[in-house]
PDB file of N, CA and C in Angstrom:
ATOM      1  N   UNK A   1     123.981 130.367 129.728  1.00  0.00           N
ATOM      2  CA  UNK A   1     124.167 129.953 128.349  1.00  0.00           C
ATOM      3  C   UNK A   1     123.375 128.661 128.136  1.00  0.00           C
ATOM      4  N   UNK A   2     122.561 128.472 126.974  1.00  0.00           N
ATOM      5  CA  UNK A   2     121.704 127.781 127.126  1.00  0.00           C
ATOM      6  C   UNK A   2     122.735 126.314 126.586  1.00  0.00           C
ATOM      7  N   UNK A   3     122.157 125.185 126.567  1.00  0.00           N
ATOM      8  CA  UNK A   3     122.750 123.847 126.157  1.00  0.00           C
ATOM      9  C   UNK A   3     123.800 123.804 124.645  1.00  0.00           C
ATOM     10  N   UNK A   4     122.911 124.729 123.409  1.00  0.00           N
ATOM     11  CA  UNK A   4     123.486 124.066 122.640  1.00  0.00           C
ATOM     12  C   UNK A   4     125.125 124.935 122.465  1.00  0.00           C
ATOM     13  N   UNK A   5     124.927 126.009 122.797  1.00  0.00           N
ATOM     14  CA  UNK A   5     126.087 126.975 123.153  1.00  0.00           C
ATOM     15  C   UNK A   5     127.122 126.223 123.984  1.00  0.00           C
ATOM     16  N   UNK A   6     126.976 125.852 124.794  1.00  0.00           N
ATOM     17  CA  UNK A   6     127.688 125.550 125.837  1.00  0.00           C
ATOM     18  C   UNK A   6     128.403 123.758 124.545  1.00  0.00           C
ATOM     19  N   UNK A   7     128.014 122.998 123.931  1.00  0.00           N
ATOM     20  CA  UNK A   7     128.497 122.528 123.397  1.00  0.00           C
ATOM     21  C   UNK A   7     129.127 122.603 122.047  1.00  0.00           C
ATOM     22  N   UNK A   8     128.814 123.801 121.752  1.00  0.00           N
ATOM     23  CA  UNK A   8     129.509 124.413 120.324  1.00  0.00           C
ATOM     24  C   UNK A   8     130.580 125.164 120.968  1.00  0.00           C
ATOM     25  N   UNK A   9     130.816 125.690 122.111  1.00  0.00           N
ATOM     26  CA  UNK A   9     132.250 126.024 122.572  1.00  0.00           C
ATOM     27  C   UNK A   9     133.026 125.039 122.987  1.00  0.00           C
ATOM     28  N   UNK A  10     132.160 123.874 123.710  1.00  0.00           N
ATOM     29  CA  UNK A  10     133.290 123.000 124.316  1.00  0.00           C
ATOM     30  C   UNK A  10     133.891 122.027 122.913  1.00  0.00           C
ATOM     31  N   UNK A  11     132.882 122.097 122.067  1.00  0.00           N
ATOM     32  CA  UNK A  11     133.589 121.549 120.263  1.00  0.00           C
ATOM     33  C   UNK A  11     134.555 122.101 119.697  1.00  0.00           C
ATOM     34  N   UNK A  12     134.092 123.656 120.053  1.00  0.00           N
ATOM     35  CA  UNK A  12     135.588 124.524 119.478  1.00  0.00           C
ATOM     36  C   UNK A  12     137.042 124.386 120.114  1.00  0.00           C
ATOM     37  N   UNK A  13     136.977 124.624 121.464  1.00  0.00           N
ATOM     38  CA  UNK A  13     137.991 124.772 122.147  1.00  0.00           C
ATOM     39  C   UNK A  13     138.395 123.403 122.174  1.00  0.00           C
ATOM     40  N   UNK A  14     137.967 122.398 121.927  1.00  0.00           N
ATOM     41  CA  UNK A  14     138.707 120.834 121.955  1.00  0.00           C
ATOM     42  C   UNK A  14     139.347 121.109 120.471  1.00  0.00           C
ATOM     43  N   UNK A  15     138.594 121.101 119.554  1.00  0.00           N
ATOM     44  CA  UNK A  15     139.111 120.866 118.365  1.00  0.00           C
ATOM     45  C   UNK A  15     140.848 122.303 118.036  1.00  0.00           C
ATOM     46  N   UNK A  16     140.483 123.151 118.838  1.00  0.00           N
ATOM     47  CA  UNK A  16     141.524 123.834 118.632  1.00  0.00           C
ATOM     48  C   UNK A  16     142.617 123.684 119.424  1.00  0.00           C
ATOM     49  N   UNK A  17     142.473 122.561 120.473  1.00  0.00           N
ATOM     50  CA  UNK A  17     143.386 122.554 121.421  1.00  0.00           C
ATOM     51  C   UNK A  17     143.744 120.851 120.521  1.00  0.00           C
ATOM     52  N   UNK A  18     143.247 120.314 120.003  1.00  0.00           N
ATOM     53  CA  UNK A  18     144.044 119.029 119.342  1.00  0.00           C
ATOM     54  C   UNK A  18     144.751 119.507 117.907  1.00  0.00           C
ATOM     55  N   UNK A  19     143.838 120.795 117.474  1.00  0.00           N
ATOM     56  CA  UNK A  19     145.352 121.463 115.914  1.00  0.00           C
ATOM     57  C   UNK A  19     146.390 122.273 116.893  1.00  0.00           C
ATOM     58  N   UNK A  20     146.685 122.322 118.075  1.00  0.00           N
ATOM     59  CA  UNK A  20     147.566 123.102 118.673  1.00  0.00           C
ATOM     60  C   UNK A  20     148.426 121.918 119.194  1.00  0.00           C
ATOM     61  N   UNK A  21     147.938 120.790 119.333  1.00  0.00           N
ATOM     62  CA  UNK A  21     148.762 120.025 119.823  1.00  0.00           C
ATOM     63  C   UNK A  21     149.447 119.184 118.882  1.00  0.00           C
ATOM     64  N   UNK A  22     148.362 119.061 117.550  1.00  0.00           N
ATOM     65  CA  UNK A  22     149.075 118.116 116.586  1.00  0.00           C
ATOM     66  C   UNK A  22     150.199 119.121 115.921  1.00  0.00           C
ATOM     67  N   UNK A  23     150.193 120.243 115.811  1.00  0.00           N
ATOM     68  CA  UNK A  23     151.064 121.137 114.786  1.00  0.00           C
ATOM     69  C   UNK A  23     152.365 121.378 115.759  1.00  0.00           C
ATOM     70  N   UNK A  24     152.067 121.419 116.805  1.00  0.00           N
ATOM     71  CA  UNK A  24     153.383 121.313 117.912  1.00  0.00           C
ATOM     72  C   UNK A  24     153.927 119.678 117.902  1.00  0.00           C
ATOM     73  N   UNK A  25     153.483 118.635 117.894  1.00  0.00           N
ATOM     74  CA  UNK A  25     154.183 117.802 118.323  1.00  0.00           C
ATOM     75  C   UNK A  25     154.600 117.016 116.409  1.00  0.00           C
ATOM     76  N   UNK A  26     154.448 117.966 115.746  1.00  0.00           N
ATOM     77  CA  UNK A  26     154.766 117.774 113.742  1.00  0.00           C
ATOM     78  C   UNK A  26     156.259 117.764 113.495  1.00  0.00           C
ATOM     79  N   UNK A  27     156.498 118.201 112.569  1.00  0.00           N
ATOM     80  CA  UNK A  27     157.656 118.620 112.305  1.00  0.00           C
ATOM     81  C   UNK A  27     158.349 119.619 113.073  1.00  0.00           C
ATOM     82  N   UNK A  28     159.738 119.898 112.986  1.00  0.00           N
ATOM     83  CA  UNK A  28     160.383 121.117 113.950  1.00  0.00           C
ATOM     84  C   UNK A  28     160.385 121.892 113.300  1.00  0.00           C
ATOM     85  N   UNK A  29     159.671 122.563 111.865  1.00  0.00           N
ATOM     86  CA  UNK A  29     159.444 123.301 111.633  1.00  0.00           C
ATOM     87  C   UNK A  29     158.335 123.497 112.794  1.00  0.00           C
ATOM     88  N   UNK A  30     157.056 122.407 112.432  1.00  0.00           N
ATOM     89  CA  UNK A  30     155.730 123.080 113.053  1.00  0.00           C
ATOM     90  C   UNK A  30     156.202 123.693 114.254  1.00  0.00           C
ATOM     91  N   UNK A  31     156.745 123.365 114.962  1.00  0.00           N
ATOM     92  CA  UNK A  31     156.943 122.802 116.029  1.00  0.00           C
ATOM     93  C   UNK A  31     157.671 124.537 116.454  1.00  0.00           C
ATOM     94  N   UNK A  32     158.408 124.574 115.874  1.00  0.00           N
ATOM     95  CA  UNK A  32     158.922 126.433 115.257  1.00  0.00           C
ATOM     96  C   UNK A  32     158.234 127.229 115.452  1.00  0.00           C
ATOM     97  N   UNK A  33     157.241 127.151 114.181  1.00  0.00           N
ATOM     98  CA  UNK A  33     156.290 128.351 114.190  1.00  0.00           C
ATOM     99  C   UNK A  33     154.804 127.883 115.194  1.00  0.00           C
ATOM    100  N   UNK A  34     154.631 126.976 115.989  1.00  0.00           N
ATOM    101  CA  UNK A  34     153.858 127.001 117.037  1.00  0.00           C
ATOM    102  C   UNK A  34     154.455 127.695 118.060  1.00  0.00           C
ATOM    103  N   UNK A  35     155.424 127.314 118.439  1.00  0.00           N
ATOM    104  CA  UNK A  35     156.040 128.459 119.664  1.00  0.00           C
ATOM    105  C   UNK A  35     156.038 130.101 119.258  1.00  0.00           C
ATOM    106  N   UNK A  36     156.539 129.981 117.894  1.00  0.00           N
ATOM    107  CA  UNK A  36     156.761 131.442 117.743  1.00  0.00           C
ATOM    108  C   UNK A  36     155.048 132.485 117.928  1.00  0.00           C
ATOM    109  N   UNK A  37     154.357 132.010 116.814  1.00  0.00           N
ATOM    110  CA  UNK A  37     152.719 132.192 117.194  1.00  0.00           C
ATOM    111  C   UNK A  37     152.425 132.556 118.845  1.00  0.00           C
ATOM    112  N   UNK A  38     153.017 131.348 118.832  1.00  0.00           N
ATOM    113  CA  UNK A  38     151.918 131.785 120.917  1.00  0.00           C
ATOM    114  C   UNK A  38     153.177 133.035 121.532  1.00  0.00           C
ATOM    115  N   UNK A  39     153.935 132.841 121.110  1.00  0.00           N
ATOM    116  CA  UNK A  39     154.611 133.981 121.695  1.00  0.00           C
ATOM    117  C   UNK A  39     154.396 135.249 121.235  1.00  0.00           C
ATOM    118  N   UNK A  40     154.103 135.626 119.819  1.00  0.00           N
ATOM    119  CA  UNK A  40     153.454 137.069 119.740  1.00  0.00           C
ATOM    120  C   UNK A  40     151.891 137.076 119.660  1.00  0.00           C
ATOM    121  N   UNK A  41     151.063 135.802 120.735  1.00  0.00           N
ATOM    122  CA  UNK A  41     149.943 136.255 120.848  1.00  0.00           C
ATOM    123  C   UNK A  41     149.965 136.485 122.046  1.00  0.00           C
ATOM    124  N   UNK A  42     151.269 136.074 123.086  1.00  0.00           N
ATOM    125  CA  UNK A  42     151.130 136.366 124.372  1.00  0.00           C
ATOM    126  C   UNK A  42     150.619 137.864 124.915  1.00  0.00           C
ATOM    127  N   UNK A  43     150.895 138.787 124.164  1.00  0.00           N
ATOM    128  CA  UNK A  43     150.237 139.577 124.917  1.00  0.00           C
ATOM    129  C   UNK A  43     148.851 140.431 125.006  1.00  0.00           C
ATOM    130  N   UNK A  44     148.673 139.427 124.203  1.00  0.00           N
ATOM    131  CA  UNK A  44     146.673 139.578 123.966  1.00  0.00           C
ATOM    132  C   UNK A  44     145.972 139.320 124.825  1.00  0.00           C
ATOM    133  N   UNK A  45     146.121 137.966 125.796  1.00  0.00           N
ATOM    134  CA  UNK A  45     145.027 137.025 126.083  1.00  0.00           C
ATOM    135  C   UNK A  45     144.170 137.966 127.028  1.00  0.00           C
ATOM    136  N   UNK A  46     145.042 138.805 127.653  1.00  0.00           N
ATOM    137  CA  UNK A  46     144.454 139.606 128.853  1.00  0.00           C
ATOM    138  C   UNK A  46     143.680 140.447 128.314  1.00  0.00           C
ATOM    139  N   UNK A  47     143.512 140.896 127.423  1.00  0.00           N
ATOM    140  CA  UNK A  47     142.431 141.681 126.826  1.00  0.00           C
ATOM    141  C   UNK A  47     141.182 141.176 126.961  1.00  0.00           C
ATOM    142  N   UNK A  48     141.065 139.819 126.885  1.00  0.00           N
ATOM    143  CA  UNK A  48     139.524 138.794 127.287  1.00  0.00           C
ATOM    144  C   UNK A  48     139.156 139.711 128.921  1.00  0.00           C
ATOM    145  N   UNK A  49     139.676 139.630 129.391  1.00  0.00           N
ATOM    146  CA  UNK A  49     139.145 140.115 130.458  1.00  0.00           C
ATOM    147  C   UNK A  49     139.315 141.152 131.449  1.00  0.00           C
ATOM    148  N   UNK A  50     139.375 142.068 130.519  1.00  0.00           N
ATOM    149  CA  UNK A  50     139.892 143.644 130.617  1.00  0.00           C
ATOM    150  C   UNK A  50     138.071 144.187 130.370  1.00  0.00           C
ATOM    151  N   UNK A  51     137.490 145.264 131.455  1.00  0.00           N
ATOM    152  CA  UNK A  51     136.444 145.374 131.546  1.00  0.00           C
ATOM    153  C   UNK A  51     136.567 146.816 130.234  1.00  0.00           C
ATOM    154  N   UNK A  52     135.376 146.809 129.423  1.00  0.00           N
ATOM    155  CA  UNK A  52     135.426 148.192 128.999  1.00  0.00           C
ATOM    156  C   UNK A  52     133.821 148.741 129.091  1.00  0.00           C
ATOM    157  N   UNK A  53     134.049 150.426 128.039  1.00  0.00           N
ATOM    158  CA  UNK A  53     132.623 150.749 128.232  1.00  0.00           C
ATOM    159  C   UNK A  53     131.841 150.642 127.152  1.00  0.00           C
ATOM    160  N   UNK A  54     131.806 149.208 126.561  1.00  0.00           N
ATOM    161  CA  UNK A  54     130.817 149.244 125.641  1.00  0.00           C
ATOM    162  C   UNK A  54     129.514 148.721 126.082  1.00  0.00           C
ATOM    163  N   UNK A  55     128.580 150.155 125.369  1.00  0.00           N
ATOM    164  CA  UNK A  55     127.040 149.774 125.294  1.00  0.00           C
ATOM    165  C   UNK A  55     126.382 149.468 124.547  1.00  0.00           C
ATOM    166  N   UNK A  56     125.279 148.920 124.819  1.00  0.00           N
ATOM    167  CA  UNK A  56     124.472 148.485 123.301  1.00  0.00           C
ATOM    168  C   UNK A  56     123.476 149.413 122.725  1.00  0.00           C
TER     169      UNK A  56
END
């Protein structure tokens, strides 16, 4: 992955890991529906790296 890639992900994944942290540590609402969220995305993540047969 060339340079500028590699810093437009590490921009994303920071910036989404500080709205995951600010909306969890918010109100107990946020704080609510942040847990609830990651819990019905729990059973996605493994799909990232589940091999399939797509070709181009």
């Amino acid at each position: 992955m060339d340079d500028k890639r590699v810093k437009e992900v590490t921009y994303h994944r920071q910036y989404a890991t500080e709205r995951v942290v600010h909306l969890g540590d918010g109100t107990a609402e946020s704080h609510h529906r942040m847990r609830d969220a990651r819990e019905q995305a729990a059973p996605y993540p493994d799909e990232l790296f589940t091999a399939c047969d797509v070709r181009d």
